[in-house]
Protein backbone atom coordinates (compact mmCIF):
# COMPACT_ATOMS: atom_id res chain seq x y z
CA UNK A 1 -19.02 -25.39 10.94
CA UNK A 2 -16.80 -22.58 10.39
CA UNK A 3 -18.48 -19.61 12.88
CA UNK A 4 -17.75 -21.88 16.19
CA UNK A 5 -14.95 -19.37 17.06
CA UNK A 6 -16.93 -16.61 16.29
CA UNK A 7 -19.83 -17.89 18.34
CA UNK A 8 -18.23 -18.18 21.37
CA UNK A 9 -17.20 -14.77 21.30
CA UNK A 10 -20.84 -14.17 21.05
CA UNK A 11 -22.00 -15.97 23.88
CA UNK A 12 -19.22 -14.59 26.07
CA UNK A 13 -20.23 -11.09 25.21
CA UNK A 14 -24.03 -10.92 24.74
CA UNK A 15 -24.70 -11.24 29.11
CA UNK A 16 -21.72 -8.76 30.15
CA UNK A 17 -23.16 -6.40 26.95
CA UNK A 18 -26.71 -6.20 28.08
CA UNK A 19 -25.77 -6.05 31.74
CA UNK A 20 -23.48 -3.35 31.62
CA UNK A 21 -26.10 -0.49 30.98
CA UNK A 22 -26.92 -1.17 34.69
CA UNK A 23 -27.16 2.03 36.50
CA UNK A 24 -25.70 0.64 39.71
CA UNK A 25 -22.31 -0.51 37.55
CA UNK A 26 -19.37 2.22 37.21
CA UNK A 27 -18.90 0.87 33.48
CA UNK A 28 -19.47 3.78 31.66
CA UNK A 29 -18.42 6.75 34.10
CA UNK A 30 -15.47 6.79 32.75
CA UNK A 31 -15.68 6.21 28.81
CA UNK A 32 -11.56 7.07 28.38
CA UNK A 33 -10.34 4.40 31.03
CA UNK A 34 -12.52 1.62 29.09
CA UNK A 35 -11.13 2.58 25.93
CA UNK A 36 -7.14 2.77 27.21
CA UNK A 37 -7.74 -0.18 29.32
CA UNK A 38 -9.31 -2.70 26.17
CA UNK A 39 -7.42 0.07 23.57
CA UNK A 40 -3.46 -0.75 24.96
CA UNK A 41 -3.85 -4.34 25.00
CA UNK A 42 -5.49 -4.31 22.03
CA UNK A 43 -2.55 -3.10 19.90
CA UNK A 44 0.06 -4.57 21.45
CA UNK A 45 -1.83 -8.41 21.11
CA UNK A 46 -2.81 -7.43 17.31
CA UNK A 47 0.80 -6.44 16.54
CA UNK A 48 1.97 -9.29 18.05
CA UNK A 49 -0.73 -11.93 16.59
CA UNK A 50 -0.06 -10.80 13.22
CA UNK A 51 3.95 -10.80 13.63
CA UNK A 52 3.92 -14.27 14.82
CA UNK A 53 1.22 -15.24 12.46
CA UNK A 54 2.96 -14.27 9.46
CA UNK A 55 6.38 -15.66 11.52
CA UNK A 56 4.25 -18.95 11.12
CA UNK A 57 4.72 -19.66 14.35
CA UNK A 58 0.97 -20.57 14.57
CA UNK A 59 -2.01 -20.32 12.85
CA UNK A 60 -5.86 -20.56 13.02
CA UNK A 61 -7.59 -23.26 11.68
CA UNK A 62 -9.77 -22.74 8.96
CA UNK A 63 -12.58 -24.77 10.10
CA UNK A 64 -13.36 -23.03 13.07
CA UNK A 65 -13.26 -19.32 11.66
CA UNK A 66 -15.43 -16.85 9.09
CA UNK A 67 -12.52 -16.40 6.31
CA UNK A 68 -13.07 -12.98 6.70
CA UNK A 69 -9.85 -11.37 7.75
CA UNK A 70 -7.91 -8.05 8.80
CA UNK A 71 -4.77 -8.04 7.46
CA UNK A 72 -3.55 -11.60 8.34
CA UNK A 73 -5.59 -11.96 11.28
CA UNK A 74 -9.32 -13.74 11.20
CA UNK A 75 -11.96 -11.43 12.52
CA UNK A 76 -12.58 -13.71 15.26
CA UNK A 77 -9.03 -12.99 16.77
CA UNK A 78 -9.33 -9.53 16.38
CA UNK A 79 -13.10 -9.49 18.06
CA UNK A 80 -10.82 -11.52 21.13
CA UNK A 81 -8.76 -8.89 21.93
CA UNK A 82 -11.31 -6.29 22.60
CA UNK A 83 -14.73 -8.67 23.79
CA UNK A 84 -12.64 -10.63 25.96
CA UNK A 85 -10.87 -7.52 28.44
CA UNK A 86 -14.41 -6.39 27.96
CA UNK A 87 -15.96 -9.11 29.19
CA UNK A 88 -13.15 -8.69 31.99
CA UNK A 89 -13.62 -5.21 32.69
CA UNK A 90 -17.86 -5.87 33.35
CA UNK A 91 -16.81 -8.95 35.93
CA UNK A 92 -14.60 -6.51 37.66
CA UNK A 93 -16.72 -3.97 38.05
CA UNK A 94 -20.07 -6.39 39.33
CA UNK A 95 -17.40 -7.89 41.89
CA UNK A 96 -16.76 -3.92 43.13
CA UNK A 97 -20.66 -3.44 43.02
CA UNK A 98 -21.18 -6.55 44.97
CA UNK A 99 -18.54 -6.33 47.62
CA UNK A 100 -19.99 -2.32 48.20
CA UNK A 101 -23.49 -3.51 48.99
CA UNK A 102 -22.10 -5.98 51.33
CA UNK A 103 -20.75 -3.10 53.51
């Protein structure tokens, strides 16, 4: 199957996604700290995926990915860099919600 990569992204996403248009989470408050906090990493990683890609230091097996790709990169690896300190950014702000109602 050759979406595997992609659908794990997916299913990582989807929960933290729908969840985060909770009222009671700071998520969106601040819409320029979410973007510099997933934004930063996200072009340093990408620079750095796609030197060492091309380096050949590693690469992505085709049997796990789309084929579609951004410059060298599959979109899969891409999506990774900005779903997963997503994905991050939602857990961090439920554990801040959580430990505030315990008070």
């Amino acid at each position: 199957m050759k979406i595997e990569y992609f659908l794990v992204l997916a299913l990582s996403v989807i929960a933290p996604f729908i969840l985060s248009f909770s009222k009671n989470l700071d998520f969106y408050k601040f819409p320029a700290r979410l973007i510099l906090s997933i934004g930063i990493p996200f072009v340093i990683f990408v620079v750095w995926d796609m030197i060492v890609t091309a380096r050949g230091h590693w690469s992505f097996n085709p049997e796990y990915i789309t084929g579609i790709r951004i410059y060298n990169l599959p979109v899969e690896e891409v999506l990774f860099f900005i779903i997963i300190p997503f994905c991050g950014i939602f857990t961090w702000e439920c554990v801040k919600y959580f430990m505030r109602a315990k008070e």
